[in-house]
Protein backbone atom coordinates (compact mmCIF):
# COMPACT_ATOMS: atom_id res chain seq x y z
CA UNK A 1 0.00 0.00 0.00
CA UNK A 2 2.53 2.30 0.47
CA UNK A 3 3.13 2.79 -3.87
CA UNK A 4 -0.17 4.62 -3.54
CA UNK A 5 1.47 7.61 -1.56
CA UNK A 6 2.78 8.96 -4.53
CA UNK A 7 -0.26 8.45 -6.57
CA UNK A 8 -2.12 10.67 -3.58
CA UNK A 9 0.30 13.06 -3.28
CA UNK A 10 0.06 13.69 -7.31
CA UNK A 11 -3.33 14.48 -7.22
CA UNK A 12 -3.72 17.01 -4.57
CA UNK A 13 -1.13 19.15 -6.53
CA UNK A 14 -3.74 19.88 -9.13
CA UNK A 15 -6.04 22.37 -8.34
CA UNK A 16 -9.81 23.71 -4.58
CA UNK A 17 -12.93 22.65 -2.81
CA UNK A 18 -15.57 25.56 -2.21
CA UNK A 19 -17.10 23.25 0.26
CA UNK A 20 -16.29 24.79 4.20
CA UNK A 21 -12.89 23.52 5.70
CA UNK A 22 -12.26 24.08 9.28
CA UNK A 23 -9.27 21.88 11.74
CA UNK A 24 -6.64 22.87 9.01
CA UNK A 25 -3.01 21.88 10.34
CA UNK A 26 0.58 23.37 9.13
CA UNK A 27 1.91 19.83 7.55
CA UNK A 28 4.90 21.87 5.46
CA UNK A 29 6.65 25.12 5.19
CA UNK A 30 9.80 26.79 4.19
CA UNK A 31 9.77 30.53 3.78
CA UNK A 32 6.89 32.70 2.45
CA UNK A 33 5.00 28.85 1.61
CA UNK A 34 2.91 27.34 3.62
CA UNK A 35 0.63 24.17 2.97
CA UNK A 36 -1.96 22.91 5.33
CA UNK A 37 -4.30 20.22 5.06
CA UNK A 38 -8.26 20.77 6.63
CA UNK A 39 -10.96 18.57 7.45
CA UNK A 40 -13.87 19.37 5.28
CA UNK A 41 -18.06 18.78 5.64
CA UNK A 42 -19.29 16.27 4.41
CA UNK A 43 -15.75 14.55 2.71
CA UNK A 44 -13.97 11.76 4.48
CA UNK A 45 -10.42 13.40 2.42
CA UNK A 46 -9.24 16.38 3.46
CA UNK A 47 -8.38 19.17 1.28
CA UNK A 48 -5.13 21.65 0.96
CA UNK A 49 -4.93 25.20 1.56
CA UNK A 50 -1.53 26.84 0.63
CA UNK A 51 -0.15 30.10 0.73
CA UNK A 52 3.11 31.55 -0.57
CA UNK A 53 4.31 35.20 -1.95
CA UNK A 54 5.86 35.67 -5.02
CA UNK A 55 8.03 38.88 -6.62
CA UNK A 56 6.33 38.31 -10.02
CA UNK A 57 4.04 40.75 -11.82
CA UNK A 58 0.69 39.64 -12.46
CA UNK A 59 0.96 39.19 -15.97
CA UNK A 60 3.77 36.40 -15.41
CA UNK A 61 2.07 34.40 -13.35
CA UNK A 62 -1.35 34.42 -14.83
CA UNK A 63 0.57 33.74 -18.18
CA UNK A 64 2.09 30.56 -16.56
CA UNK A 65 -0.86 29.41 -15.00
CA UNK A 66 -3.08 29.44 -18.63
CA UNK A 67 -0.09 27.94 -20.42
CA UNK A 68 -1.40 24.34 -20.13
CA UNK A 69 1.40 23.33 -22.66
CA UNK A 70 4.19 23.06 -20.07
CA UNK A 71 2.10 22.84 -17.27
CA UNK A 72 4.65 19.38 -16.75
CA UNK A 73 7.12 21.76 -16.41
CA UNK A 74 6.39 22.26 -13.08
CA UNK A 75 2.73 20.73 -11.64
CA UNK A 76 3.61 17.37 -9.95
CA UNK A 77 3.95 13.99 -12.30
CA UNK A 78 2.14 15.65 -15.21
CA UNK A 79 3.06 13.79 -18.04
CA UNK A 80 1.14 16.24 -20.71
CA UNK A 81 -1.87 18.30 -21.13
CA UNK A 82 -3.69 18.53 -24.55
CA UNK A 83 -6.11 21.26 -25.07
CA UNK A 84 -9.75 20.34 -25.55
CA UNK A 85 -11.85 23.72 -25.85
CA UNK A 86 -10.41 27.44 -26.38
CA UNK A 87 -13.40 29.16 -24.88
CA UNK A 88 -11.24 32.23 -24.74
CA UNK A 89 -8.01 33.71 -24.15
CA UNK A 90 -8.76 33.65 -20.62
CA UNK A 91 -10.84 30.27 -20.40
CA UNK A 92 -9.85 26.32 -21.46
CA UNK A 93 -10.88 23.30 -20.83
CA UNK A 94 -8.03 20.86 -20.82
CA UNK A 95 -7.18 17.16 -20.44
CA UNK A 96 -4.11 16.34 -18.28
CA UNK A 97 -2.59 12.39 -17.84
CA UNK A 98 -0.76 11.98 -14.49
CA UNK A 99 1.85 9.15 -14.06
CA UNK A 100 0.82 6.87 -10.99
CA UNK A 101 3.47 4.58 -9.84
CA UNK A 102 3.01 0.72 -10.55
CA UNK A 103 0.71 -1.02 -10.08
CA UNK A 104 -1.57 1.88 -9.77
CA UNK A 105 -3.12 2.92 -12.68
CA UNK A 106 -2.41 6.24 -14.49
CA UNK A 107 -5.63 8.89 -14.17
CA UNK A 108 -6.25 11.10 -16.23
CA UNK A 109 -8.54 14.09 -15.64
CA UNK A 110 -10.17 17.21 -17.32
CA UNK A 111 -10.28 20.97 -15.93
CA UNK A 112 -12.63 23.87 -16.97
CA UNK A 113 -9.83 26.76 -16.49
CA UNK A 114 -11.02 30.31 -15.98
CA UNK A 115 -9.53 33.39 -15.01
CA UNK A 116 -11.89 36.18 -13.62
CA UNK A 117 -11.44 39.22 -11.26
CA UNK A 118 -12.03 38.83 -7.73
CA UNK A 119 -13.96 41.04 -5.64
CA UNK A 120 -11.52 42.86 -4.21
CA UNK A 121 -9.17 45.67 -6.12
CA UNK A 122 -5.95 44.18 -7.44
CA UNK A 123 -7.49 40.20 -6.81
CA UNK A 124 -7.76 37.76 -9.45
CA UNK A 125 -8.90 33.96 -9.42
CA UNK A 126 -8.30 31.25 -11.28
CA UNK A 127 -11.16 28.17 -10.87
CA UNK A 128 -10.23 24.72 -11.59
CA UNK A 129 -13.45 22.36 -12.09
CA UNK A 130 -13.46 19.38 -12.97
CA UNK A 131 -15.43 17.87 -16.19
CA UNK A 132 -15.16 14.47 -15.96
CA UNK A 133 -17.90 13.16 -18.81
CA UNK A 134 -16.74 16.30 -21.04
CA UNK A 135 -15.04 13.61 -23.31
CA UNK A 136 -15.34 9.74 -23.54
CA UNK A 137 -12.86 8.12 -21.36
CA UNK A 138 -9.51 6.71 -22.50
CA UNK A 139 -8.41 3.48 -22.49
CA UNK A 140 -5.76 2.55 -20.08
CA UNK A 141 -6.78 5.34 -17.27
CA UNK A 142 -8.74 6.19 -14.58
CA UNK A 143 -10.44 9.33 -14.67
CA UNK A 144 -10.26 11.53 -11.85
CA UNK A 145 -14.25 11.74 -10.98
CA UNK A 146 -13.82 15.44 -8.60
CA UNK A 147 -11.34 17.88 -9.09
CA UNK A 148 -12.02 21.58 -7.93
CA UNK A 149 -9.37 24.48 -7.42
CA UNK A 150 -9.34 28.07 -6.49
CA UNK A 151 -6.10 30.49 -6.99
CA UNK A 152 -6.73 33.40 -5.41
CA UNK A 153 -4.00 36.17 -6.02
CA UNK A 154 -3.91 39.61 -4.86
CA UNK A 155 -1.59 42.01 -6.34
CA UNK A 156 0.65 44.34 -3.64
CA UNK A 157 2.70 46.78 -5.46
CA UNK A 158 3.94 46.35 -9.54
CA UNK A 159 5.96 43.16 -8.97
CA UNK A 160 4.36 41.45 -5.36
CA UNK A 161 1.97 38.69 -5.45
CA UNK A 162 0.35 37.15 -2.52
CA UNK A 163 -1.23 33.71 -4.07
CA UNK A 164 -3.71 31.66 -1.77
CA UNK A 165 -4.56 27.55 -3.34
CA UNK A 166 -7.14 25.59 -2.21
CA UNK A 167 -7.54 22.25 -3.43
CA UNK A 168 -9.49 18.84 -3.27
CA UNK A 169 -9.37 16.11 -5.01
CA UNK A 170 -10.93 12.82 -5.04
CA UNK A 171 -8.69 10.49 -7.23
CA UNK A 172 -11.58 7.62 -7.30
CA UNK A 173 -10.45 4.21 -7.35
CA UNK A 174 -10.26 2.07 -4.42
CA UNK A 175 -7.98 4.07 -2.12
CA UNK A 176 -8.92 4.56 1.45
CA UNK A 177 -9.55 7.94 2.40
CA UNK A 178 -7.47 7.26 5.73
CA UNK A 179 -4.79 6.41 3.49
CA UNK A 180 -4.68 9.29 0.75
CA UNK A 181 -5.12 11.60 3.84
CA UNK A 182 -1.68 10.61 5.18
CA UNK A 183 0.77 12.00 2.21
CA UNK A 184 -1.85 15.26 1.64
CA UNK A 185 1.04 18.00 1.36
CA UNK A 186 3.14 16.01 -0.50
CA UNK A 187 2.42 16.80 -3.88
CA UNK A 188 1.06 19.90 -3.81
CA UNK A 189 4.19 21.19 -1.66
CA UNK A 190 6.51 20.33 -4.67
CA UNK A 191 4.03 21.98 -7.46
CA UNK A 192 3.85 25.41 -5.59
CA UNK A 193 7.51 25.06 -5.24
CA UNK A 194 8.20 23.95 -8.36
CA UNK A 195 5.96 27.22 -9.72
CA UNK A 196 7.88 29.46 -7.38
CA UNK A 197 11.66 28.61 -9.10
CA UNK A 198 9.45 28.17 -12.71
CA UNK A 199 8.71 32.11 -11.95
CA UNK A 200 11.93 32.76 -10.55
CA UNK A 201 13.38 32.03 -13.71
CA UNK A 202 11.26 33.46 -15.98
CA UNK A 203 12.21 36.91 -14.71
């Protein structure tokens, strides 16, 4: 059982439950990021609620997070993304394909991507929903059944970005939820990592 850590830890890197979380607990940390995981209603898995800061300007980081073309660059065991539906330049639906470690089976899941202002000045979101029936599923994967993400980013200053991720994920399959709960920050701890020195060098 414990090859399925990494499969857990993959898919809470992806992208936010609107559902209420409360008993959230620090689980990992090093500087300005933070990544907690919190109990939720009505869910047996918990979710993830990160925080980090980044010296970026907006346009940067809203550029990387739309480019679902090297979105393996730096989101955790991503093998690809393909595109599925331009809605606009600001709004995709895309198919991703996560590598699971063996025996597990891959998964494979699909994301309605939208960027929108929030409702504060200077605060942007990006939502992450899953559409699981929004194409016929492939052979030789599992398709992620729930997937929903929120980046919330507000803008300090031209180049200071204070970005807040909150994620759940239910990979489906037959893995316990006692189980998956125990490797939570895992994943998503290397992603926002990952997207930090992604950003870093960008600049």
């Amino acid at each position: 059982m414990r090859k399925s850590l990494p499969l857990m830890c993959l898919f809470l890197s992806l992208g936010t439950s609107l559902a209420q979380q409360k008993d959230c607990e620090l689980r990992k940390s090093t500087g300005d990021l933070e990544v907690y995981t919190c109990k939720m209603e009505g869910s047996k898995i918990n979710s993830i609620q990160a925080s980090f800061q980044v010296n970026v300007p907006f346009s940067v980081l809203a550029e990387v997070l739309l480019d679902w073309e090297n979105f393996n660059l730096w989101q955790y065991k991503i093998r690809k993304a393909e595109l599925l539906q331009a809605i606009s330049k600001e709004e995709l639906i895309y198919r991703a394909e996560l590598d699971a470690p063996w025996p597990v089976a891959d998964r494979d899941l699909i994301l309605h991507l939208k960027m929108a202002p929030g409702t504060k000045p200077g605060e942007y979101v990006f939502s992450t929903v899953g559409r699981p029936d929004f194409i016929p599923l492939r052979e030789g994967f599992v398709r992620v059944p729930v997937s929903d993400g929120r980046w919330t980013i507000q803008v300090h200053g031209k180049d200071r970005l204070e970005v807040n991720h909150v994620l759940s994920v239910d990979p489906g399959g037959s893995i316990p939820a006692w189980l998956l709960n125990l490797s939570l920050a895992e994943g998503p701890f290397e992603t926002y990592s990952n997207l930090i020195k992604y950003l870093e060098e960008m600049e």
